[in-house]
C-alpha atoms as a PDB file:
ATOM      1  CA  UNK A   1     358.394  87.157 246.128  1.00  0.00           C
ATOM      2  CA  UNK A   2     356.421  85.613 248.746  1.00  0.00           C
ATOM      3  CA  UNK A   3     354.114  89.154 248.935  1.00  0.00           C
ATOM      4  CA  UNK A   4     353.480  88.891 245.534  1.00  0.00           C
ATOM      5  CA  UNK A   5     352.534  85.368 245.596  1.00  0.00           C
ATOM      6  CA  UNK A   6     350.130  85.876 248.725  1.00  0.00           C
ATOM      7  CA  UNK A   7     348.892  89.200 246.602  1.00  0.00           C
ATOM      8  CA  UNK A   8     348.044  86.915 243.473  1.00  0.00           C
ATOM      9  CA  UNK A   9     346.362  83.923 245.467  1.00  0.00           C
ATOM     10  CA  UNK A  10     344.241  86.440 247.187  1.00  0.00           C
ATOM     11  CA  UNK A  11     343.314  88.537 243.395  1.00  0.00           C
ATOM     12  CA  UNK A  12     342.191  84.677 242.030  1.00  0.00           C
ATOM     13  CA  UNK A  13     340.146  83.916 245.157  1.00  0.00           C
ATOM     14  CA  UNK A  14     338.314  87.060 244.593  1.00  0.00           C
ATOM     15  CA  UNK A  15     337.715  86.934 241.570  1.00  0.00           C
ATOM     16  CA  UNK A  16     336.484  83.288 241.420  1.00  0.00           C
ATOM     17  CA  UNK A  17     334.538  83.756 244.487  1.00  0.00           C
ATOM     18  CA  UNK A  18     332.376  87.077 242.059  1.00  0.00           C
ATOM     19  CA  UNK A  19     332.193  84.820 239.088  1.00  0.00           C
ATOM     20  CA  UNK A  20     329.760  81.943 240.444  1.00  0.00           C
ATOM     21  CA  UNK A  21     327.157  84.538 241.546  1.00  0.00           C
ATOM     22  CA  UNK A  22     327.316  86.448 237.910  1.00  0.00           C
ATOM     23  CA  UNK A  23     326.876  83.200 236.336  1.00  0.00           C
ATOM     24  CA  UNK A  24     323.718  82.235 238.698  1.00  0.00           C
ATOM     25  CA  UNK A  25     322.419  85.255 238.420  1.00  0.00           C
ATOM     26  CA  UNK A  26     322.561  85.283 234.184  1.00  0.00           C
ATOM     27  CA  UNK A  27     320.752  82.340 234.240  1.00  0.00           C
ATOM     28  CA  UNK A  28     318.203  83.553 236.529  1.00  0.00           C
ATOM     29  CA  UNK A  29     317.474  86.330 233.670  1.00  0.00           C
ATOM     30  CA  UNK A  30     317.374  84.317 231.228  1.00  0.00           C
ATOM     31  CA  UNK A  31     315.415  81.963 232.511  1.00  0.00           C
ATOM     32  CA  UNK A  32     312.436  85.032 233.742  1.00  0.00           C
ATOM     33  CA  UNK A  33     312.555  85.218 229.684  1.00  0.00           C
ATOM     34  CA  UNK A  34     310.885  82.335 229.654  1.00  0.00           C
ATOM     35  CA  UNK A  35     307.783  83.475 231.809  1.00  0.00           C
ATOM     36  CA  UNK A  36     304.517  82.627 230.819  1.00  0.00           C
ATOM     37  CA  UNK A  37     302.777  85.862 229.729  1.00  0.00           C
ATOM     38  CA  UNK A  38     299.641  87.162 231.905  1.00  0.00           C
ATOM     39  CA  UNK A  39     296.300  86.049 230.420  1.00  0.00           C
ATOM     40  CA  UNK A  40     294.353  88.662 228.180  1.00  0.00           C
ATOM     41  CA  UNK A  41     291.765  89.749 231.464  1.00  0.00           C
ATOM     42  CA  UNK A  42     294.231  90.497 233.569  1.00  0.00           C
ATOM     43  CA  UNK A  43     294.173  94.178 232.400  1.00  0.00           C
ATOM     44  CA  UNK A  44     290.787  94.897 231.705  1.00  0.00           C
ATOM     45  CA  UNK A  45     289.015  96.541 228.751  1.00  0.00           C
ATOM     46  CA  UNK A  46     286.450  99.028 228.509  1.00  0.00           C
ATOM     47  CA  UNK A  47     283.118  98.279 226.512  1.00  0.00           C
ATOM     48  CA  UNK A  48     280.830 100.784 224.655  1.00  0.00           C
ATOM     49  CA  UNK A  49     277.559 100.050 223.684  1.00  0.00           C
ATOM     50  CA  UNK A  50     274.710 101.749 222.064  1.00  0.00           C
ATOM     51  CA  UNK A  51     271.199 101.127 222.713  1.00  0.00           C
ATOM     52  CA  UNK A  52     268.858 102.396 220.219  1.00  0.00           C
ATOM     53  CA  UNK A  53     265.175 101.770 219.722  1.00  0.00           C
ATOM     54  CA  UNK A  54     261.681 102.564 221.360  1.00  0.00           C
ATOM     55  CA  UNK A  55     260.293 103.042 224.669  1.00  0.00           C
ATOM     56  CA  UNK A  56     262.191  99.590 226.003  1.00  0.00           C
ATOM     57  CA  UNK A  57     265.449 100.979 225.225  1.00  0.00           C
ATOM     58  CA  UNK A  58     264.229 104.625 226.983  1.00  0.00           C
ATOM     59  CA  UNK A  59     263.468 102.182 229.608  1.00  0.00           C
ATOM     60  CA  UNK A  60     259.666 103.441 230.300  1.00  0.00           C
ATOM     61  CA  UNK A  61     258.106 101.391 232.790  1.00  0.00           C
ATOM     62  CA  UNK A  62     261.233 101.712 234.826  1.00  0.00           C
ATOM     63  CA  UNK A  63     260.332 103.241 238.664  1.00  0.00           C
ATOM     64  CA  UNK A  64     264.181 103.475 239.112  1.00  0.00           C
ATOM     65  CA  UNK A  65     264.365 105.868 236.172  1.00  0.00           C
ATOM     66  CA  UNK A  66     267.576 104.500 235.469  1.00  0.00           C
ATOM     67  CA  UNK A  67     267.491 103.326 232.052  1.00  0.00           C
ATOM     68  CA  UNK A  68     265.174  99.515 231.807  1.00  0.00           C
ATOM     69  CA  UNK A  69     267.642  97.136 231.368  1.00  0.00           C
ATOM     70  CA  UNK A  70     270.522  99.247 230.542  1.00  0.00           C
ATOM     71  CA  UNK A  71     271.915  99.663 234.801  1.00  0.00           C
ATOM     72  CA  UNK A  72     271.167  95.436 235.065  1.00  0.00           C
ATOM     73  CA  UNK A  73     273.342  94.510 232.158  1.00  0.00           C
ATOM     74  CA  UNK A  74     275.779  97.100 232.968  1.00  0.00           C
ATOM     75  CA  UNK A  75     276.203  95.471 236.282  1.00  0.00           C
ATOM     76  CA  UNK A  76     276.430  92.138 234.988  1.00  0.00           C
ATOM     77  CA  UNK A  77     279.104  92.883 232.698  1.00  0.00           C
ATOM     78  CA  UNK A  78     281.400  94.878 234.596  1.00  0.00           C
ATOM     79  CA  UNK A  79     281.254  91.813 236.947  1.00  0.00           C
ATOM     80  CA  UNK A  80     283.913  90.476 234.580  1.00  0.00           C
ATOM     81  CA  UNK A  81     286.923  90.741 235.114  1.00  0.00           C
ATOM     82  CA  UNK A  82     288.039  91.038 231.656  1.00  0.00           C
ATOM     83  CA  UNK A  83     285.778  94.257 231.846  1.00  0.00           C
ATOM     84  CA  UNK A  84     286.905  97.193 233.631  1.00  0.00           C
ATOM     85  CA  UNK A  85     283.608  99.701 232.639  1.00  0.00           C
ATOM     86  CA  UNK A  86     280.708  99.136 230.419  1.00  0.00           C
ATOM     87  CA  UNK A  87     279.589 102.406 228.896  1.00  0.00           C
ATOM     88  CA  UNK A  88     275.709 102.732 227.412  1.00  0.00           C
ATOM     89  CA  UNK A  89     274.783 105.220 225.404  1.00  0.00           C
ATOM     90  CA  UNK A  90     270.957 105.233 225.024  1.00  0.00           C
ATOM     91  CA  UNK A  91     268.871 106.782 222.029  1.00  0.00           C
ATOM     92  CA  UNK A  92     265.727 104.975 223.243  1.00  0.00           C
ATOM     93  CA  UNK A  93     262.608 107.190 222.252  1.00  0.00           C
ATOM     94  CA  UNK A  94     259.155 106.346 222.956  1.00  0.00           C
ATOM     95  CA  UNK A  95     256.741 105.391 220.880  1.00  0.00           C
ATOM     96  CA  UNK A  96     259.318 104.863 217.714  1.00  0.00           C
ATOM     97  CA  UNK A  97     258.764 102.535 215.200  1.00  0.00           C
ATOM     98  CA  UNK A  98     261.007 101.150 212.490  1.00  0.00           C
ATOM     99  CA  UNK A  99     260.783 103.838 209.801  1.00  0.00           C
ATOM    100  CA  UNK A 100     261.571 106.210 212.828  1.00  0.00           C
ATOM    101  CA  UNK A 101     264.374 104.868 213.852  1.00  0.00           C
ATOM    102  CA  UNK A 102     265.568 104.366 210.040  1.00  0.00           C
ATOM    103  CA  UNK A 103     265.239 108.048 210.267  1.00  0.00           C
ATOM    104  CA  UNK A 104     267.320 108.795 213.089  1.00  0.00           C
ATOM    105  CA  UNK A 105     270.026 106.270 212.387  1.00  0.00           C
ATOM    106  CA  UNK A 106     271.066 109.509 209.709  1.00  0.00           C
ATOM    107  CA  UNK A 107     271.244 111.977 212.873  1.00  0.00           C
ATOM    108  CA  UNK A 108     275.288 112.754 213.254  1.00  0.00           C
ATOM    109  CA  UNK A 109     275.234 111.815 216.668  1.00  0.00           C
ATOM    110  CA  UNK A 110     273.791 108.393 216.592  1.00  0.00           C
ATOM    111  CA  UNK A 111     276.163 108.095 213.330  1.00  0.00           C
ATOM    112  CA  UNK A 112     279.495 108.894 215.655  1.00  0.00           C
ATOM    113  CA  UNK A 113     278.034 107.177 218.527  1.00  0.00           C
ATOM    114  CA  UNK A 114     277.811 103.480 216.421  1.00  0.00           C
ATOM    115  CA  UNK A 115     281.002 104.072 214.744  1.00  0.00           C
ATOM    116  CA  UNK A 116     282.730 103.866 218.094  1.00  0.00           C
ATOM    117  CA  UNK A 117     280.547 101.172 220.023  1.00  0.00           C
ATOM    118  CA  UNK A 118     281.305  97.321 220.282  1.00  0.00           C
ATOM    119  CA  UNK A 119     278.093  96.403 220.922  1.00  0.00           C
ATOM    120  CA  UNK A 120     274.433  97.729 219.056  1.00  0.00           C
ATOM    121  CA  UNK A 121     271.491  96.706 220.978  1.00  0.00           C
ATOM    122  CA  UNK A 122     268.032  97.531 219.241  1.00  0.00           C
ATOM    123  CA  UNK A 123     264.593  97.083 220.727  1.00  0.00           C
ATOM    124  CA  UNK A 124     261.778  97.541 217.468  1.00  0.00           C
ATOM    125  CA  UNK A 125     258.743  96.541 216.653  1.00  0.00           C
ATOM    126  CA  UNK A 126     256.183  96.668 218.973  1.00  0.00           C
ATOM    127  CA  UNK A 127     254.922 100.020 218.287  1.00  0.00           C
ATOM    128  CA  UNK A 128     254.906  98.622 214.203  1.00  0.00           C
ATOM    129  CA  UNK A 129     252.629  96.123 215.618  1.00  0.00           C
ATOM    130  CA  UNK A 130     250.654  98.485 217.532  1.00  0.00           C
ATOM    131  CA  UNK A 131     249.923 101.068 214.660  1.00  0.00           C
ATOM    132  CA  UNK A 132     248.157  98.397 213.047  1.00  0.00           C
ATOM    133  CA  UNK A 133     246.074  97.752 215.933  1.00  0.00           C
ATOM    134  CA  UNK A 134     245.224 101.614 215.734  1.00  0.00           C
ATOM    135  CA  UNK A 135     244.418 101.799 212.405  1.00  0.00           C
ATOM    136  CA  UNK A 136     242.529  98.592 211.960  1.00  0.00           C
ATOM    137  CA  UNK A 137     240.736  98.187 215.126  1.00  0.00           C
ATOM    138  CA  UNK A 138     237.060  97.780 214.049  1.00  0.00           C
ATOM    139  CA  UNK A 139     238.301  95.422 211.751  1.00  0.00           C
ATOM    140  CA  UNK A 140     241.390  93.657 212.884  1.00  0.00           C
ATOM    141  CA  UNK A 141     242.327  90.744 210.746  1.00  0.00           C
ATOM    142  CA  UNK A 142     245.147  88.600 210.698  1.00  0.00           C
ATOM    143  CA  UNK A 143     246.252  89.282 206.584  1.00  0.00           C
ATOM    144  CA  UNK A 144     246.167  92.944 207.810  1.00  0.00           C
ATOM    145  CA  UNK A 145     249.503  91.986 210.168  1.00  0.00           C
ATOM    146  CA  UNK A 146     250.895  90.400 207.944  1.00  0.00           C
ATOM    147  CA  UNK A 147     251.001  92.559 204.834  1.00  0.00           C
ATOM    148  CA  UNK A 148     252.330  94.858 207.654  1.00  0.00           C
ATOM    149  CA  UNK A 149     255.050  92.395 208.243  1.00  0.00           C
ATOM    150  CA  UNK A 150     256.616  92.839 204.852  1.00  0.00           C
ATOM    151  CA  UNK A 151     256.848  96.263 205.365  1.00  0.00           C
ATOM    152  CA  UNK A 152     258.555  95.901 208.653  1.00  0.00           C
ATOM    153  CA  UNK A 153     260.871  93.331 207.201  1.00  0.00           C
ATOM    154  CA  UNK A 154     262.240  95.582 204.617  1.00  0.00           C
ATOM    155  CA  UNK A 155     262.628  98.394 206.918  1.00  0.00           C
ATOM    156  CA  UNK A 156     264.305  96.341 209.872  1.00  0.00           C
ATOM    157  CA  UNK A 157     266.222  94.660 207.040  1.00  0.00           C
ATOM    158  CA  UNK A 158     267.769  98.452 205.690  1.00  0.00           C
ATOM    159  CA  UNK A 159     268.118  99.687 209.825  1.00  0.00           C
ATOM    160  CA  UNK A 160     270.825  96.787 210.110  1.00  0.00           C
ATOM    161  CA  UNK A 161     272.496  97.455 207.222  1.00  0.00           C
ATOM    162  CA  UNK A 162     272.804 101.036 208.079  1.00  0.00           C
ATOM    163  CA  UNK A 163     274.343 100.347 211.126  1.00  0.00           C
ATOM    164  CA  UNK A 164     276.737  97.569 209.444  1.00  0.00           C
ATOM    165  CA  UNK A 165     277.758 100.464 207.151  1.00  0.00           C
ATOM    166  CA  UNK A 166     278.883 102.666 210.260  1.00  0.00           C
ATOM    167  CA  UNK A 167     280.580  99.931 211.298  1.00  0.00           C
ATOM    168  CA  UNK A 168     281.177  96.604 209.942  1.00  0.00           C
ATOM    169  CA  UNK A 169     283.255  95.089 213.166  1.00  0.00           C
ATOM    170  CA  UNK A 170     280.487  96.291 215.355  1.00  0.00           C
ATOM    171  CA  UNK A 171     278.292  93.522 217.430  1.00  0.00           C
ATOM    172  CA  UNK A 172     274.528  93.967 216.548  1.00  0.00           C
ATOM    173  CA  UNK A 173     271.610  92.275 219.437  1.00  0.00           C
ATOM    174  CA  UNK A 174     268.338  92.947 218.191  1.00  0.00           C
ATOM    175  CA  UNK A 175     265.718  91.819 221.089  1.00  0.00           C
ATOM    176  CA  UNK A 176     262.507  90.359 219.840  1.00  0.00           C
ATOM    177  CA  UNK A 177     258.984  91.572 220.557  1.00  0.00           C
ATOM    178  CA  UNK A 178     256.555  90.147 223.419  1.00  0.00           C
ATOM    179  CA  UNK A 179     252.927  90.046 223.695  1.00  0.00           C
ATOM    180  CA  UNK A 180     250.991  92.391 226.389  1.00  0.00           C
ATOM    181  CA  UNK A 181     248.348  92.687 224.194  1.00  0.00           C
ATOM    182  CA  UNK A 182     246.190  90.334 225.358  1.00  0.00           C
ATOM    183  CA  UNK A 183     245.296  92.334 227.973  1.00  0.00           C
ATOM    184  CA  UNK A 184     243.328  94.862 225.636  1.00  0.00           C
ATOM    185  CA  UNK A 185     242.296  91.865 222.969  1.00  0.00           C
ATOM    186  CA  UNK A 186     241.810  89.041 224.673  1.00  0.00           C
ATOM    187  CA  UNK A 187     239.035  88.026 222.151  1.00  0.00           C
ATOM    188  CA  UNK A 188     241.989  87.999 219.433  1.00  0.00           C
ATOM    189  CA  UNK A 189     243.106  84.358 219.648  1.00  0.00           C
ATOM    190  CA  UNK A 190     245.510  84.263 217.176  1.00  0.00           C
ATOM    191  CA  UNK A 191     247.781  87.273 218.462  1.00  0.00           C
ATOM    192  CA  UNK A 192     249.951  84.791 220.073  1.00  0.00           C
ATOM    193  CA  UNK A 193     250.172  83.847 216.594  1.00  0.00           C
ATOM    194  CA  UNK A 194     251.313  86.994 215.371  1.00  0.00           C
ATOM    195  CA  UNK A 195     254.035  88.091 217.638  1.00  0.00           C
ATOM    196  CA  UNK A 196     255.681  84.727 216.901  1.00  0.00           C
ATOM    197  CA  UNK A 197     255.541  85.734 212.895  1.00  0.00           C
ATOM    198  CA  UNK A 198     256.736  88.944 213.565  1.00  0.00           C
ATOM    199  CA  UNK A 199     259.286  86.998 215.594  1.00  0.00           C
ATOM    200  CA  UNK A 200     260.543  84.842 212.847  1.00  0.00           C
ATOM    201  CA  UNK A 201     260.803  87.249 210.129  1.00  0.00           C
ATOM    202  CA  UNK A 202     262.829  89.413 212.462  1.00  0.00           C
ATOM    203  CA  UNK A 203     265.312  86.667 213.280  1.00  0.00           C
ATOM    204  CA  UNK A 204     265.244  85.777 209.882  1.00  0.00           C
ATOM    205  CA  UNK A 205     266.240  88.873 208.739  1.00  0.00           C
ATOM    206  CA  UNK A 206     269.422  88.839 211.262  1.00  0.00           C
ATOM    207  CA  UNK A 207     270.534  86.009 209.888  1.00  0.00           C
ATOM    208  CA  UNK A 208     271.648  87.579 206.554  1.00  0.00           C
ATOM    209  CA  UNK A 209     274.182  89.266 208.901  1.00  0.00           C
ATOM    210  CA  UNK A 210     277.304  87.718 210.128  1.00  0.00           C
ATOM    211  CA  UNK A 211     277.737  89.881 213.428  1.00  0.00           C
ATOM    212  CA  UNK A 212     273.938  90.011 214.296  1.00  0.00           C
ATOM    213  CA  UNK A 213     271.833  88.012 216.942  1.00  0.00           C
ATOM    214  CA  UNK A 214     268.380  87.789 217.378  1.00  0.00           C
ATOM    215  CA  UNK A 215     267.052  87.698 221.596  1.00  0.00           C
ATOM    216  CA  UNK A 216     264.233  86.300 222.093  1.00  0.00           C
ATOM    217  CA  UNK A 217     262.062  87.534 224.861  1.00  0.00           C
ATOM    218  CA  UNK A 218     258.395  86.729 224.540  1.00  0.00           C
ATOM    219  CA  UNK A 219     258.761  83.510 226.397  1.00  0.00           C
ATOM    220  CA  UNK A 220     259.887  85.530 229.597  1.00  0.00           C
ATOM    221  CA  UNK A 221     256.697  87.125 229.824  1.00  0.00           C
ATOM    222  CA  UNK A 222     254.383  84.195 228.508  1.00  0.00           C
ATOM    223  CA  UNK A 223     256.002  81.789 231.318  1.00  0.00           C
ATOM    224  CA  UNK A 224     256.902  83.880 234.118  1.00  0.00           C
ATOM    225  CA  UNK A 225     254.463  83.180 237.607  1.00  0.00           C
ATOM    226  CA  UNK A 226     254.958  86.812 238.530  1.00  0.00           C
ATOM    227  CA  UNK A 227     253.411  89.922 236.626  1.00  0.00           C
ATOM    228  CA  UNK A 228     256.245  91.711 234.702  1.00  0.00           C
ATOM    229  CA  UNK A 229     254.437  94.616 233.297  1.00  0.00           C
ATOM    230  CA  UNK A 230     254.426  97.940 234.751  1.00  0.00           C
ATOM    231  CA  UNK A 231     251.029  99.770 235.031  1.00  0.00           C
ATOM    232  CA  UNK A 232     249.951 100.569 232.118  1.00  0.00           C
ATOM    233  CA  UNK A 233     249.985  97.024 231.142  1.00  0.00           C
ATOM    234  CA  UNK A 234     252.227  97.578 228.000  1.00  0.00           C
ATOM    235  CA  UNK A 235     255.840  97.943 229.295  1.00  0.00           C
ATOM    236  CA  UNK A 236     257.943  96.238 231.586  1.00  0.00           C
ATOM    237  CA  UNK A 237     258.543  96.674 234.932  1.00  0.00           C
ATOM    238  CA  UNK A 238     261.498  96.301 236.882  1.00  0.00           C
ATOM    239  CA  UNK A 239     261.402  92.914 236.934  1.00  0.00           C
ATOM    240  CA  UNK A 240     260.699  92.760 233.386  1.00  0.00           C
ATOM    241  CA  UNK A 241     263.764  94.594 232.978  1.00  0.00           C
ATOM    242  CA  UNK A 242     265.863  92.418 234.899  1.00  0.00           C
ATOM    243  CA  UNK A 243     264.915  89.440 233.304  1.00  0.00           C
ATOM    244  CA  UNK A 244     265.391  91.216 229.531  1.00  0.00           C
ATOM    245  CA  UNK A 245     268.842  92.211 230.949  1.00  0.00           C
ATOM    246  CA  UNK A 246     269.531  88.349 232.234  1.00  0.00           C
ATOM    247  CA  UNK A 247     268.738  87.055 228.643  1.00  0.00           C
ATOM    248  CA  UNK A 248     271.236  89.632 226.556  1.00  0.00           C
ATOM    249  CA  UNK A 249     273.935  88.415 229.322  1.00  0.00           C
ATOM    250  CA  UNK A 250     273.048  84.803 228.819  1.00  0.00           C
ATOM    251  CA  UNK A 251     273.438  85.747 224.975  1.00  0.00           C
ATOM    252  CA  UNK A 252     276.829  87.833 225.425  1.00  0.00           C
ATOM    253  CA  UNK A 253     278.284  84.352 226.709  1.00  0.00           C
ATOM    254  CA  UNK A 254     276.561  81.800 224.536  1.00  0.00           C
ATOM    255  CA  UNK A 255     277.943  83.489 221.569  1.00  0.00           C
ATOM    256  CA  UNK A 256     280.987  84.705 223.333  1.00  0.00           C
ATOM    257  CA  UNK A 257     280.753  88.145 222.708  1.00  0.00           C
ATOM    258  CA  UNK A 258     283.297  89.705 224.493  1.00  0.00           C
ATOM    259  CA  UNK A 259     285.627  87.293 223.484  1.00  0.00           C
ATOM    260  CA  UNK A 260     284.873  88.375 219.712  1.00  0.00           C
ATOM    261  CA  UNK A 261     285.063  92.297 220.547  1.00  0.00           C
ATOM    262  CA  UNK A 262     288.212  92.153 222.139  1.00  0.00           C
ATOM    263  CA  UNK A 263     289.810  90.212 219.631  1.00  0.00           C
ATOM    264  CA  UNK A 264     289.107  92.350 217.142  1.00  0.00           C
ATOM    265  CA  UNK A 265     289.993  95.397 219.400  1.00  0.00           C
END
């Protein structure tokens, strides 16, 4: 009697002494329930963009070779840490103007490439303005730019819709024009004038869309102490480049870009 006694005592004190550390430990689970989940950045995302346009999207003017401003904002972005890689893929061609590009936009390739990209970035327009410098140059006038203008307008107006129509969710930046041709026509006082024009309409025309932005750029090179153009006086140089690349960034973050994109990831 008294073994079974000591037997039972000693079956109750272990099994009271196991029954404390369950319960602490239950609570301990439930409680890591309760965690606070990581924020969104702290796996990051990948980012595909597609650069399409003229000789500033080839990136001509460019010692490096690298790409204009394409390697700059790639660096700045993947300096996020909500962004793990930054992927370009560049159709810049020189010399193309807006009904050329409006042609390629129907090559397969640039078709698939949009589809799948979060951002668009398009540089057009400065070759539209230079054709009419061509064509009219023993008798430039300023009615002869803008009749041109209307013609651009339409055109840029049907290049963003295309792309829309590859894909509606994608992010469009279309970078305005600047003015190195002073340098040639510095007895043309009012092409100041006209680049700002050209200017307006274009940023007009992005504002019929809801996920396009107009960058403006002339005021980089009107104000800057240091010469920005490469050597042939018409494209940027590296620093030119930079700078272009600083002022999408400084866009991406105004407008909280990335934010938007992966969202709607």
């Amino acid at each position: 009697m008294k073994k079974s006694f000591i037997l039972l005592f000693c079956i109750m004190f272990v099994l009271s002494g196991c029954s404390t550390p369950y319960k602490e430990q239950k609570i301990r689970t439930l409680e890591h329930g309760y965690k606070q989940m990581p924020p969104e950045d702290f796996l990051p995302k990948d980012l595909t963009i597609v650069s399409i346009g003229d000789s500033l999207t080839q990136g001509v003017g460019d010692i490096k070779e690298l790409g204009g401003y394409i390697p700059y904002l790639k660096e700045k972005l993947e300096g996020q840490k909500d962004i793990r890689t930054a992927d370009f893929v560049n159709f810049g061609i020189k010399g193309n103007r807006s009904d050329q590009l409006l042609e390629r936009l129907g090559q397969p390739k640039v078709q698939s490439a949009i589809q799948n990209a979060d951002v668009v970035i398009i540089t057009i327009g400065g070759n539209d303005v230079m054709k009419v410098f061509k064509q009219n140059l023993a008798h430039l006038k300023v009615e002869t730019f803008l009749q041109e203008e209307k013609y651009y307008q339409e055109r840029l107006t049907d290049i963003i819709e295309t792309v829309s129509s590859y894909n509606d969710q994608t992010e469009i930046i279309l970078m305005g024009i600047y003015n190195p041709f002073m340098r040639w026509f510095a007895d043309i006082k009012e092409m100041d004038q006209i680049i700002s024009t050209w200017n307006d309409t274009s940023s007009q025309v992005v504002d019929q869309f809801e996920h396009a932005y107009f960058v403006p750029v002339a005021d980089i090179f009107n104000n800057y102490e240091e010469d920005l153009l490469y050597t042939d006086y018409f494209h940027p140089n590296n620093k030119g480049y930079e700078l272009i690349a600083n002022r999408f960034y400084t866009y991406f973050n105004e407008h909280s870009l990335i934010e938007k994109i992966f969202e709607n990831g």
